[in-house]
C-alpha atoms as a PDB file:
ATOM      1  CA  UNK A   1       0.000   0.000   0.000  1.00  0.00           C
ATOM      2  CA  UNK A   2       0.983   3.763  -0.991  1.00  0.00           C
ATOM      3  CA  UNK A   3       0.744   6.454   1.116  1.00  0.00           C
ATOM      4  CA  UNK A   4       1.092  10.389   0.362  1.00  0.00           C
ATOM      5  CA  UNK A   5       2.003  12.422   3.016  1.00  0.00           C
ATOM      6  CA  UNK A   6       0.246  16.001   2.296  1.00  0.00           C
ATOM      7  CA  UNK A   7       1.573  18.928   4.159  1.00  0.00           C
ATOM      8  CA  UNK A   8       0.158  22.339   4.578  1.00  0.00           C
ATOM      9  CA  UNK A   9       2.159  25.810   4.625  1.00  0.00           C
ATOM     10  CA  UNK A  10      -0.078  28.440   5.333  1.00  0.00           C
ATOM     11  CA  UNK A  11       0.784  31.898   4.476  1.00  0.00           C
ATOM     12  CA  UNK A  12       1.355  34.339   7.088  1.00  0.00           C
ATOM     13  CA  UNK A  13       2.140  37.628   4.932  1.00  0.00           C
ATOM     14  CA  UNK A  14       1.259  38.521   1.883  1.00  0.00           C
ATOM     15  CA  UNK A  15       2.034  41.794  -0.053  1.00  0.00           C
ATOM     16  CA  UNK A  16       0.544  42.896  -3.440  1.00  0.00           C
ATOM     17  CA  UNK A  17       0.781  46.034  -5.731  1.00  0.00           C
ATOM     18  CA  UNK A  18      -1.784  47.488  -7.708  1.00  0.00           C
ATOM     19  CA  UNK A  19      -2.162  49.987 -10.626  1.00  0.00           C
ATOM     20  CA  UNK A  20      -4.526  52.091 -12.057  1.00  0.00           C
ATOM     21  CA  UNK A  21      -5.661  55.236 -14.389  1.00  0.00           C
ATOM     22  CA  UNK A  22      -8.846  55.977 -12.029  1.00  0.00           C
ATOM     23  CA  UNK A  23      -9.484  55.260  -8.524  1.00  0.00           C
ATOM     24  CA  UNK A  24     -12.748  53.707  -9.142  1.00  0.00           C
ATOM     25  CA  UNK A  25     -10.955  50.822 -11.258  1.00  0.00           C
ATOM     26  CA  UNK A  26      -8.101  50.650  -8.127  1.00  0.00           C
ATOM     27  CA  UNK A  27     -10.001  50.272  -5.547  1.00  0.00           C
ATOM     28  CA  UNK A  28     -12.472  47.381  -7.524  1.00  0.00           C
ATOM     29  CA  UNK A  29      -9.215  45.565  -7.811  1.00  0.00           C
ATOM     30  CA  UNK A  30      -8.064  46.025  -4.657  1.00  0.00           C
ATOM     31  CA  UNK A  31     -11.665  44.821  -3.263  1.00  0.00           C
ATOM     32  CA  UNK A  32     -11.366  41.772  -5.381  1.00  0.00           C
ATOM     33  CA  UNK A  33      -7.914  40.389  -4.031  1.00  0.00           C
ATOM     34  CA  UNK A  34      -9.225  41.034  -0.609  1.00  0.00           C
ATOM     35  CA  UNK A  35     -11.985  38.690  -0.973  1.00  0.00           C
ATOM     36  CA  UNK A  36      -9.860  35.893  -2.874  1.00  0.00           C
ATOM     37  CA  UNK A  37      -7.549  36.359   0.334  1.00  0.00           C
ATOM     38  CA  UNK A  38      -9.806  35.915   2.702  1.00  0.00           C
ATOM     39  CA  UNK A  39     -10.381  32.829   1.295  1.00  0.00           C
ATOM     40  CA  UNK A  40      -7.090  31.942   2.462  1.00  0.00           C
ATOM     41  CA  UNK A  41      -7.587  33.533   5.843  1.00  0.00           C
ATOM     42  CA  UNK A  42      -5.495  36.465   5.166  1.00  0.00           C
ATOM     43  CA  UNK A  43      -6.791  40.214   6.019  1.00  0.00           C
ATOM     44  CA  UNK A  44      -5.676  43.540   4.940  1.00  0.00           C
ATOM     45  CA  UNK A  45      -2.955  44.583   7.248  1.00  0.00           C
ATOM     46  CA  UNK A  46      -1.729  48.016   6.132  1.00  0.00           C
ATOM     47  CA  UNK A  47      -2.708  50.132   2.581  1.00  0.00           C
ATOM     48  CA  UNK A  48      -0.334  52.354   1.230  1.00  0.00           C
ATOM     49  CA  UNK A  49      -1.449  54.461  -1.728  1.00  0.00           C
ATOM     50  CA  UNK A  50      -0.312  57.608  -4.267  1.00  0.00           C
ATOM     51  CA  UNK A  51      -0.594  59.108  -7.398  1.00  0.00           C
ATOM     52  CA  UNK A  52       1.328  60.477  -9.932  1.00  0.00           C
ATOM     53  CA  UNK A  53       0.844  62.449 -12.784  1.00  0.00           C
ATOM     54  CA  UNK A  54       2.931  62.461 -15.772  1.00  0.00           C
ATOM     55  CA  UNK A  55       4.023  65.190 -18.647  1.00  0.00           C
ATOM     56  CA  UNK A  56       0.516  65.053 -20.308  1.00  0.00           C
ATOM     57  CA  UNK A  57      -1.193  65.979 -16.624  1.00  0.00           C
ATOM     58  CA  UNK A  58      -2.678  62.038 -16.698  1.00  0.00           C
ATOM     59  CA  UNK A  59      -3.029  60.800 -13.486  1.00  0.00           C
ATOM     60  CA  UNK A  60      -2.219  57.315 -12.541  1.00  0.00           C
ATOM     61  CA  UNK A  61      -2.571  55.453  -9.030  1.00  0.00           C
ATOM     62  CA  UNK A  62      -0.463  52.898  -7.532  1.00  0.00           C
ATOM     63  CA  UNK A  63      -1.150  50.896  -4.177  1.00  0.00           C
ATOM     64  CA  UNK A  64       0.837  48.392  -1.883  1.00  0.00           C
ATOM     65  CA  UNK A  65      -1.827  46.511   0.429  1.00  0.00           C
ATOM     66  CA  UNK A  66      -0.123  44.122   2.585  1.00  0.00           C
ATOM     67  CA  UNK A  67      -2.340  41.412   3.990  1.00  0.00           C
ATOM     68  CA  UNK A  68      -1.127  39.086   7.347  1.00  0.00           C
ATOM     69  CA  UNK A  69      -2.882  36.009   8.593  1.00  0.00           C
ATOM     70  CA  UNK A  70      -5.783  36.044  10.786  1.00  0.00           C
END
């Protein structure tokens, strides 16, 4: 008989970047990840956010959400 020994790492910290042109479409992404993490049991631990805007006067937002176990 075979047997397959399965072992489990959870995560424990987690950090992501995000990009947009708008903060509408930002923070929809951001609110997506957060749900597939708490899948995982991870929740938002810290949000750090800014914009920029370049030579033609676009704007464009970046974000760094770091996300730590339960």
């Amino acid at each position: 008989m075979i047997y397959v020994n399965f072992q489990f790492d959870l995560i424990e910290d987690k950090i992501e970047f995000f990009e947009a042109n708008n903060l509408k479409t930002l923070q929809k992404k951001i609110e997506s990840q957060i749900d597939e993490n708490r899948a995982i049991l991870l929740r938002v631990h810290s949000v750090s956010h800014q914009m920029h805007v370049n030579e033609n006067g676009q704007t464009y937002f970046t974000a760094v959400v770091h996300f730590k176990k339960k």
